[in-house]
PDB file of N, CA and C in Angstrom:
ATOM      1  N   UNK A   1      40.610 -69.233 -18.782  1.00  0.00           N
ATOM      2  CA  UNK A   1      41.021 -69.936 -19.964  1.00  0.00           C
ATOM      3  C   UNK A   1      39.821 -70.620 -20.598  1.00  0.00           C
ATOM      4  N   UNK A   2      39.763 -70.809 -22.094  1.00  0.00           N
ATOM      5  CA  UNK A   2      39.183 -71.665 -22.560  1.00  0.00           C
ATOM      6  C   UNK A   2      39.419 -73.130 -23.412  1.00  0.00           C
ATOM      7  N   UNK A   3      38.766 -73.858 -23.271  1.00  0.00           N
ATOM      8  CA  UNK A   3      39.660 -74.893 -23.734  1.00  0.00           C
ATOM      9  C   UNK A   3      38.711 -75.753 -24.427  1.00  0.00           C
ATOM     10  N   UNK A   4      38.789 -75.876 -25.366  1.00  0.00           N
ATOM     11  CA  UNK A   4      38.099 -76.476 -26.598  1.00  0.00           C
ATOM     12  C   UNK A   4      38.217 -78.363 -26.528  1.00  0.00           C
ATOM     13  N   UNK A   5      37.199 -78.679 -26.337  1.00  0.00           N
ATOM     14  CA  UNK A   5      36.858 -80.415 -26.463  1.00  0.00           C
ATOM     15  C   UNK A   5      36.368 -80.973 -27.366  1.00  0.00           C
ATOM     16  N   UNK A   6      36.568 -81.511 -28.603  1.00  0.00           N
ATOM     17  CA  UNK A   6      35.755 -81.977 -29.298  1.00  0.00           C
ATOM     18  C   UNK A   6      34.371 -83.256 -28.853  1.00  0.00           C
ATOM     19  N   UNK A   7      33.331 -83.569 -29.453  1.00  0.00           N
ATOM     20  CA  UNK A   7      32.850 -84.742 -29.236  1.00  0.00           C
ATOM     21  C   UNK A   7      32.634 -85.412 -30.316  1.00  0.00           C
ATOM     22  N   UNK A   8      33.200 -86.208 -29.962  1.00  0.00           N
ATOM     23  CA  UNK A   8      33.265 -87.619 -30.986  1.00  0.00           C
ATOM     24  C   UNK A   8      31.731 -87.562 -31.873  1.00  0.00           C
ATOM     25  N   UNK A   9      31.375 -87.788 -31.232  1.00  0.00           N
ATOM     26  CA  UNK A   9      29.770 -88.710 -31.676  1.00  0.00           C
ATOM     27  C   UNK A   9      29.222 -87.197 -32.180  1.00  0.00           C
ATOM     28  N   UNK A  10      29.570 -86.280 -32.321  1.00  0.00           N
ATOM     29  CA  UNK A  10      28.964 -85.108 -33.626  1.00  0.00           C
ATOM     30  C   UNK A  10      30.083 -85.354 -34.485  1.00  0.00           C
ATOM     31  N   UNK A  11      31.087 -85.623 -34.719  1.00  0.00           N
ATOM     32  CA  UNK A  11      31.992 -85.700 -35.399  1.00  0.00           C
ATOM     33  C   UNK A  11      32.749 -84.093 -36.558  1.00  0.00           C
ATOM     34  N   UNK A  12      32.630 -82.813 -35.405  1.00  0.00           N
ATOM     35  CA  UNK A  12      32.744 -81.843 -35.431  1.00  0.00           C
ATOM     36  C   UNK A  12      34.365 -81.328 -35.268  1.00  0.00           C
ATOM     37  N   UNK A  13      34.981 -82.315 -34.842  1.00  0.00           N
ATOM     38  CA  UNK A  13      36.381 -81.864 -33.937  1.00  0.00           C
ATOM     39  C   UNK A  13      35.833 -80.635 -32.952  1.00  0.00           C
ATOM     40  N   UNK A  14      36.871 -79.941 -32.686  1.00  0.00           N
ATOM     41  CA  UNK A  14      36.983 -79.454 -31.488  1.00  0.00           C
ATOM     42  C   UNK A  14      36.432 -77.764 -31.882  1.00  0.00           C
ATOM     43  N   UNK A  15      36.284 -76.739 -33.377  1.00  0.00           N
ATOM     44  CA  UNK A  15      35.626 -76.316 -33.723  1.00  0.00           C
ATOM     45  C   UNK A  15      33.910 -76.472 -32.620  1.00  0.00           C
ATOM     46  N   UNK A  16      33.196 -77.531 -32.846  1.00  0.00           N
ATOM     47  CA  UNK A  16      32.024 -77.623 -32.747  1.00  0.00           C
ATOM     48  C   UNK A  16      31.999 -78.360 -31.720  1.00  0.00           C
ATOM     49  N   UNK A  17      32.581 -78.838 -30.802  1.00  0.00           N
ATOM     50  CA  UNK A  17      32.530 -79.680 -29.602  1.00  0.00           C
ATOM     51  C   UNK A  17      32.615 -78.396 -28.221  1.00  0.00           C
ATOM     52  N   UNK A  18      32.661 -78.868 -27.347  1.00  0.00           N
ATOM     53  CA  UNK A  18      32.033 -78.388 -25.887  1.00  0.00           C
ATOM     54  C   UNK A  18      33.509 -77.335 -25.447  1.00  0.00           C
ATOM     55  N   UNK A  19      33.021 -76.692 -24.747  1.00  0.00           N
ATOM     56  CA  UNK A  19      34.215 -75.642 -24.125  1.00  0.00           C
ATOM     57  C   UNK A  19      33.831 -75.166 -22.594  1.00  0.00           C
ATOM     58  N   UNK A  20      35.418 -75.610 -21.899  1.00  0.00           N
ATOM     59  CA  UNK A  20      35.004 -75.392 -20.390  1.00  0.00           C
ATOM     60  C   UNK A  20      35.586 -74.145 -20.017  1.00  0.00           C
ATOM     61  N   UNK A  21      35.619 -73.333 -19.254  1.00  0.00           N
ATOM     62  CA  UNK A  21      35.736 -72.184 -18.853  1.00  0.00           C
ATOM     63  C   UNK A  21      36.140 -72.292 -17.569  1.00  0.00           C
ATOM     64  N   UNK A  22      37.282 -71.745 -17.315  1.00  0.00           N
ATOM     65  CA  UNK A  22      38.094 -71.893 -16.255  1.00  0.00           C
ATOM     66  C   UNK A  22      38.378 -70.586 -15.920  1.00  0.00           C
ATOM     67  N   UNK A  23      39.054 -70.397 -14.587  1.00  0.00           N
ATOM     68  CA  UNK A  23      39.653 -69.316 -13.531  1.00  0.00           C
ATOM     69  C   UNK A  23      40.493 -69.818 -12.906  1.00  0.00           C
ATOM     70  N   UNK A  24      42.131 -69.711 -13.383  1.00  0.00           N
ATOM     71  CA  UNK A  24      43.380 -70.019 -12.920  1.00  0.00           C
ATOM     72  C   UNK A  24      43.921 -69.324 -12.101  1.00  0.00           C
ATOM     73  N   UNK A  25      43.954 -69.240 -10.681  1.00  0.00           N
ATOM     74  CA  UNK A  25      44.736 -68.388  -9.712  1.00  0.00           C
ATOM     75  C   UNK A  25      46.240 -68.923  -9.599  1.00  0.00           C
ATOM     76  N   UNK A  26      47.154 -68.640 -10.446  1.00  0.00           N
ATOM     77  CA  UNK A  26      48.909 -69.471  -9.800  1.00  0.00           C
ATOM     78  C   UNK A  26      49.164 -69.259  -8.503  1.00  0.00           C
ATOM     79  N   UNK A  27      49.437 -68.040  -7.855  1.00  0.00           N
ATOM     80  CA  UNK A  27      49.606 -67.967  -6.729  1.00  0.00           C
ATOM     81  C   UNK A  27      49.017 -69.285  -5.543  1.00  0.00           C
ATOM     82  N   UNK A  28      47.530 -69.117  -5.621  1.00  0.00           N
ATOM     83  CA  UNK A  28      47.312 -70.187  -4.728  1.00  0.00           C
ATOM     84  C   UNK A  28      47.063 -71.605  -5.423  1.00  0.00           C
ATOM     85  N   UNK A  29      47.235 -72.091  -6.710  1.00  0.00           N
ATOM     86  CA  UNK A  29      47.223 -72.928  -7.253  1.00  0.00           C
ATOM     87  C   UNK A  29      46.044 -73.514  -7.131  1.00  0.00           C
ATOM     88  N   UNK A  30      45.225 -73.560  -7.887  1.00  0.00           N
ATOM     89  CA  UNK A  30      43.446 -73.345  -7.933  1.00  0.00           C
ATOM     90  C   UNK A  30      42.736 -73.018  -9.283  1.00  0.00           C
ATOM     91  N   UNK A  31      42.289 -73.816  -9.402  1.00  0.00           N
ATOM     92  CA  UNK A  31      41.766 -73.448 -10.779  1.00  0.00           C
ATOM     93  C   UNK A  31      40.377 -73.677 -10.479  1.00  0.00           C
ATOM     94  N   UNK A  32      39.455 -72.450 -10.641  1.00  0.00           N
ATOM     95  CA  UNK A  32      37.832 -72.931 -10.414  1.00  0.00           C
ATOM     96  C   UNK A  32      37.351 -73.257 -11.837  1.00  0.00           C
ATOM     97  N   UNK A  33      36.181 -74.125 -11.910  1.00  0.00           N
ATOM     98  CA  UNK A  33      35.486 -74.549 -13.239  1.00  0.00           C
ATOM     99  C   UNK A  33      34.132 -73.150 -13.098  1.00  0.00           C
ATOM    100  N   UNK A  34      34.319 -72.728 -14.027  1.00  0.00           N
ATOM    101  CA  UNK A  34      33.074 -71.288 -14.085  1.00  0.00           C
ATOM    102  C   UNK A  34      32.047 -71.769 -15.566  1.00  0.00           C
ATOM    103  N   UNK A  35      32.126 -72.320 -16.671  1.00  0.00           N
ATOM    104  CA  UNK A  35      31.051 -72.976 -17.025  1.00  0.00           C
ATOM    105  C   UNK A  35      31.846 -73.976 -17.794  1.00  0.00           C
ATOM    106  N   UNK A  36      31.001 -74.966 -18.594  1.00  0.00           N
ATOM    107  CA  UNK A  36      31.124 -75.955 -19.614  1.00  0.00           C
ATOM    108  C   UNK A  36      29.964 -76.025 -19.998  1.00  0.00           C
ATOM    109  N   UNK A  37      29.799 -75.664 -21.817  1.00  0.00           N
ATOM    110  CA  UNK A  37      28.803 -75.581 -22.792  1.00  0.00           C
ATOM    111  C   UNK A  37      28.983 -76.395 -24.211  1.00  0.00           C
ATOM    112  N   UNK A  38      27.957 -76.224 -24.968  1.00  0.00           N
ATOM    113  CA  UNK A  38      28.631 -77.054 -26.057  1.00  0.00           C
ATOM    114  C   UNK A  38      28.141 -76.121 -27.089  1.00  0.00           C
ATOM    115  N   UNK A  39      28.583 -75.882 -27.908  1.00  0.00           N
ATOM    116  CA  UNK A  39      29.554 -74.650 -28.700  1.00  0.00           C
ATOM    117  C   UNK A  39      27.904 -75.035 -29.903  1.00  0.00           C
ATOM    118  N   UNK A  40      27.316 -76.345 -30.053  1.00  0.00           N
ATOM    119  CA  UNK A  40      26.023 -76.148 -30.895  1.00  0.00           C
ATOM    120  C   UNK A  40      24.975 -75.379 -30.098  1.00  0.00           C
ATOM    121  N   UNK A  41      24.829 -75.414 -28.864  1.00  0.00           N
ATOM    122  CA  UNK A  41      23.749 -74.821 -27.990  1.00  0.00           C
ATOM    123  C   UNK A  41      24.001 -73.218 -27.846  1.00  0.00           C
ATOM    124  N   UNK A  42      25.224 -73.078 -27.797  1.00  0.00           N
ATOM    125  CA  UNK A  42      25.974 -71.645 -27.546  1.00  0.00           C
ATOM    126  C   UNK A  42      26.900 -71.475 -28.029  1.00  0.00           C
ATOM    127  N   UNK A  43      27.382 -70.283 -28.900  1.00  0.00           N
ATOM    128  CA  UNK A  43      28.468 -69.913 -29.532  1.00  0.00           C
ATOM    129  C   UNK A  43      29.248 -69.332 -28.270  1.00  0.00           C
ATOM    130  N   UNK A  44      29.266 -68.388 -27.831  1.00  0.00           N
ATOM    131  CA  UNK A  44      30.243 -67.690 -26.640  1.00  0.00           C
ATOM    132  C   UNK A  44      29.359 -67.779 -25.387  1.00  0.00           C
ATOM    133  N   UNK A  45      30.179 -67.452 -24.517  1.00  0.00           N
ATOM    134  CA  UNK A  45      29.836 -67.399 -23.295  1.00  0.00           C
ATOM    135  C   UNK A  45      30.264 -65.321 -23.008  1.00  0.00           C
ATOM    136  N   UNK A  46      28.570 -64.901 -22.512  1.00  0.00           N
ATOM    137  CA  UNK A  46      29.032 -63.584 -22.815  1.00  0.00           C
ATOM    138  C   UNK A  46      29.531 -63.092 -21.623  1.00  0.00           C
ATOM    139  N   UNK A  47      30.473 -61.333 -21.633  1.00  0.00           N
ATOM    140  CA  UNK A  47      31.198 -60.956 -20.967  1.00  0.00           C
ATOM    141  C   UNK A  47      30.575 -60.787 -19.235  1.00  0.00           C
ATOM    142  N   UNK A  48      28.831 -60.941 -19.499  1.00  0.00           N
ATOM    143  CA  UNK A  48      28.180 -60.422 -18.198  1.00  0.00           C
ATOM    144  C   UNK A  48      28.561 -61.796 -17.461  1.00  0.00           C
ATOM    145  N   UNK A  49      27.574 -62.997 -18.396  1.00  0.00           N
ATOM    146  CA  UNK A  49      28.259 -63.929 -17.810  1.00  0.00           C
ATOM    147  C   UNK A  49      29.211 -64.416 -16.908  1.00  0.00           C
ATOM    148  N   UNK A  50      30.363 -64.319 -17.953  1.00  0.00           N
ATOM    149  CA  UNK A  50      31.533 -64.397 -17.464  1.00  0.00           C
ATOM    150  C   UNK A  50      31.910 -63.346 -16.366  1.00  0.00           C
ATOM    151  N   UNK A  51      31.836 -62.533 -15.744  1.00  0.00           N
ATOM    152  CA  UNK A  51      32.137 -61.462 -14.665  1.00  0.00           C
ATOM    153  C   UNK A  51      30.932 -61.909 -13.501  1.00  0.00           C
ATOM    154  N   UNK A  52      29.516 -62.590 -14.143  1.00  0.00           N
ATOM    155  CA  UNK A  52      29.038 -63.127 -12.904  1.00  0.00           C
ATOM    156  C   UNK A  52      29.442 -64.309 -12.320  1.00  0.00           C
ATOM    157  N   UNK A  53      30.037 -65.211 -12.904  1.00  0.00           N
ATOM    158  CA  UNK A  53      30.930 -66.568 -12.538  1.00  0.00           C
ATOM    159  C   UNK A  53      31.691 -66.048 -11.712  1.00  0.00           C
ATOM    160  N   UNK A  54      32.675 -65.281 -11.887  1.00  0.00           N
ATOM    161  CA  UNK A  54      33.739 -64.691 -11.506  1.00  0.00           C
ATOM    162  C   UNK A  54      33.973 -64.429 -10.186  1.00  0.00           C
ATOM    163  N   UNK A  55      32.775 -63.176  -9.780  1.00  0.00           N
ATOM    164  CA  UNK A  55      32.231 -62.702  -8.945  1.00  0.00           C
ATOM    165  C   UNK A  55      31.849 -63.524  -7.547  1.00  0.00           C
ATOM    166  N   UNK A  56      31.224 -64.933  -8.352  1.00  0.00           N
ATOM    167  CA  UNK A  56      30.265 -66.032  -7.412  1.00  0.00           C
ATOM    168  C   UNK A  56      31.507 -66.735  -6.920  1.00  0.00           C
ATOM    169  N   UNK A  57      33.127 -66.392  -6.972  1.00  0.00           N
ATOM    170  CA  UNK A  57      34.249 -67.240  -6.450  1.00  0.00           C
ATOM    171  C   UNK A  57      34.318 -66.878  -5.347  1.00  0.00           C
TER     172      UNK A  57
END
């Protein structure tokens, strides 16, 4: 999942504020944190990325 945070102090709303990146397992009820960025430094988080987070669970 991604989930959009704004920060105040750019005064961007949530558009331009930070985004954490999660891995929700229901079954065992677990959610790992796989990154948190802020959306001025980085627009996406890319697919290699994301499959090496993944991987590192």
């Amino acid at each position: 999942y991604k989930i959009r945070i704004p920060i105040a102090s750019k005064g961007k709303g949530k558009s331009g504020g930070a985004r954490v990146i999660t891995c929700v397992f229901l079954i065992e009820k677990v959610v790992w944190l796989l990154s948190i960025y802020d959306k001025s430094e980085k627009e996406n988080i890319s697919d290699k990325d994301l499959e090496k987070a993944i991987k590192e669970i």
